[in-house]
Protein backbone atom coordinates (compact mmCIF):
# COMPACT_ATOMS: atom_id res chain seq x y z
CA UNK A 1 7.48 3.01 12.73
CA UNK A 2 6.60 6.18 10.39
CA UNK A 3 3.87 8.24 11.83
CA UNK A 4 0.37 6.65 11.80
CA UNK A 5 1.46 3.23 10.54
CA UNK A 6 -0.19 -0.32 11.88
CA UNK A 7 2.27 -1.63 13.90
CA UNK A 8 0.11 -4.82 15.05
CA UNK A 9 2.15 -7.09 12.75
CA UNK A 10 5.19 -6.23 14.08
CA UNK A 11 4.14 -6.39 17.37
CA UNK A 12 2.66 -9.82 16.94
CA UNK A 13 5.10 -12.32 18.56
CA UNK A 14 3.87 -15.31 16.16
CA UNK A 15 5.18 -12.40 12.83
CA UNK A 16 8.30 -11.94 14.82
CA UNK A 17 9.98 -15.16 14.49
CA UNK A 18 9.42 -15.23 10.18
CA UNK A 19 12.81 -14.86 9.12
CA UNK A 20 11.68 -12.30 6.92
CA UNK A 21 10.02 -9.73 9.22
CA UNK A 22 12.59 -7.90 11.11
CA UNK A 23 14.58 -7.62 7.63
CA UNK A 24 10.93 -5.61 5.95
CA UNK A 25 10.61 -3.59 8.81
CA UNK A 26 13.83 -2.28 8.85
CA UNK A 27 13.66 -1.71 5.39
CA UNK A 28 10.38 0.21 5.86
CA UNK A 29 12.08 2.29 8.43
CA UNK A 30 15.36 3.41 6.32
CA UNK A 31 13.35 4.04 3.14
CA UNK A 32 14.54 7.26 2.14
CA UNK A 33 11.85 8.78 0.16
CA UNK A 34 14.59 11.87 -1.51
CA UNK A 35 17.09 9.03 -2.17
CA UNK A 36 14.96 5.93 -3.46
CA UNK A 37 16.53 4.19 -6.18
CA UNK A 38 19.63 2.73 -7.07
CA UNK A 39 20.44 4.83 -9.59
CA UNK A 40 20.09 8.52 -9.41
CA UNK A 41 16.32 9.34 -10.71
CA UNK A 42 14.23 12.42 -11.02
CA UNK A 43 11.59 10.50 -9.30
CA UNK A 44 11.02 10.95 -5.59
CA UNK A 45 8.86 8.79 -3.16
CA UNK A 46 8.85 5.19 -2.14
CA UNK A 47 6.19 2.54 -2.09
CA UNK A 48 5.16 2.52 0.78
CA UNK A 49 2.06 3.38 2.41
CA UNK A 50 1.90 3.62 6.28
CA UNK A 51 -1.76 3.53 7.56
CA UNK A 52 -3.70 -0.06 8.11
CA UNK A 53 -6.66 0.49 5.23
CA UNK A 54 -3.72 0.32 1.92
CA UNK A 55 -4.00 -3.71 2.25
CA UNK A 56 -8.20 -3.41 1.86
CA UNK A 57 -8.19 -0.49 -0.56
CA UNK A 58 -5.55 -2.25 -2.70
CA UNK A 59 -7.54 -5.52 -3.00
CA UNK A 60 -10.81 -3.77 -4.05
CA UNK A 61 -9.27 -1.58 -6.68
CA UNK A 62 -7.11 -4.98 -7.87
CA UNK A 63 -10.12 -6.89 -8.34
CA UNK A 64 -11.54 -3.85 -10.55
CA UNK A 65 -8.51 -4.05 -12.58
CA UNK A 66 -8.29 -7.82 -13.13
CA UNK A 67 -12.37 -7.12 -14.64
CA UNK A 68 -10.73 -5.01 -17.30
CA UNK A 69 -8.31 -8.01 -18.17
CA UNK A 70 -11.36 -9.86 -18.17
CA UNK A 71 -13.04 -7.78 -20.66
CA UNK A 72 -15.83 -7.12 -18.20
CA UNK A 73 -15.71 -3.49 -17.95
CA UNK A 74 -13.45 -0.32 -19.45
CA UNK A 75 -10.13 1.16 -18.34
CA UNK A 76 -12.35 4.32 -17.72
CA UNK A 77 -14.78 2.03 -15.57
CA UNK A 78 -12.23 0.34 -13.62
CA UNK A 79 -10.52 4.26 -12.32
CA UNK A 80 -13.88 6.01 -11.21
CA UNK A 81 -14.82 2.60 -9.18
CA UNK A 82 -11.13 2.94 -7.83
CA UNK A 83 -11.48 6.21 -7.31
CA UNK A 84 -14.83 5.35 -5.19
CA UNK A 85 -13.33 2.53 -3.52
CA UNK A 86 -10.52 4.76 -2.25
CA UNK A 87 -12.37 7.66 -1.31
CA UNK A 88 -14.97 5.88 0.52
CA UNK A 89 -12.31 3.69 2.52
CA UNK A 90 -10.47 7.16 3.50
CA UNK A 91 -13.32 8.89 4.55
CA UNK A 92 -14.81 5.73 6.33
CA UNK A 93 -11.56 6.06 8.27
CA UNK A 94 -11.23 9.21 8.89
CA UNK A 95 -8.98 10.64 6.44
């Protein structure tokens, strides 16, 4: 597992027999950040985020996205409360 990452749900017996789960963490492992696409791209990085607060900070700032679709509040709304959301989380943690 990359440095820092939640490893709980891999260790969890009851995750280990899902067909899927030894197939996603071995593709977490050999994610090659340099090399990440099939074809060659200027981009570099992968989508993957290895510490256990992503799956909380991702729901929060999703939910202030789906209010823009929603019409209930601005693009420019919808950031700085992710941008709140994100910082708060990382600092609650320790970041």
């Amino acid at each position: 597992m990359p440095p820092g990452a939640h490893t709980s749900l891999y260790d969890n017996p009851n995750y280990q027999v899902v067909q899927f789960a030894q197939m996603t963490l071995d593709s977490i492992l050999s994610a090659d950040p340099n090399d990440s696409t099939v074809e060659p791209s200027p981009y570099v990085g992968i989508q993957f985020a290895a510490i256990p607060e992503v799956a909380g900070i991702a729901t929060q700032v999703s939910q202030e996205f789906s209010a823009v679709y929603a019409g209930q509040q601005t693009v420019e709304e919808a950031l700085a409360k992710a941008q709140a959301i994100t910082t708060e989380e990382m600092e609650a943690a320790g970041y």
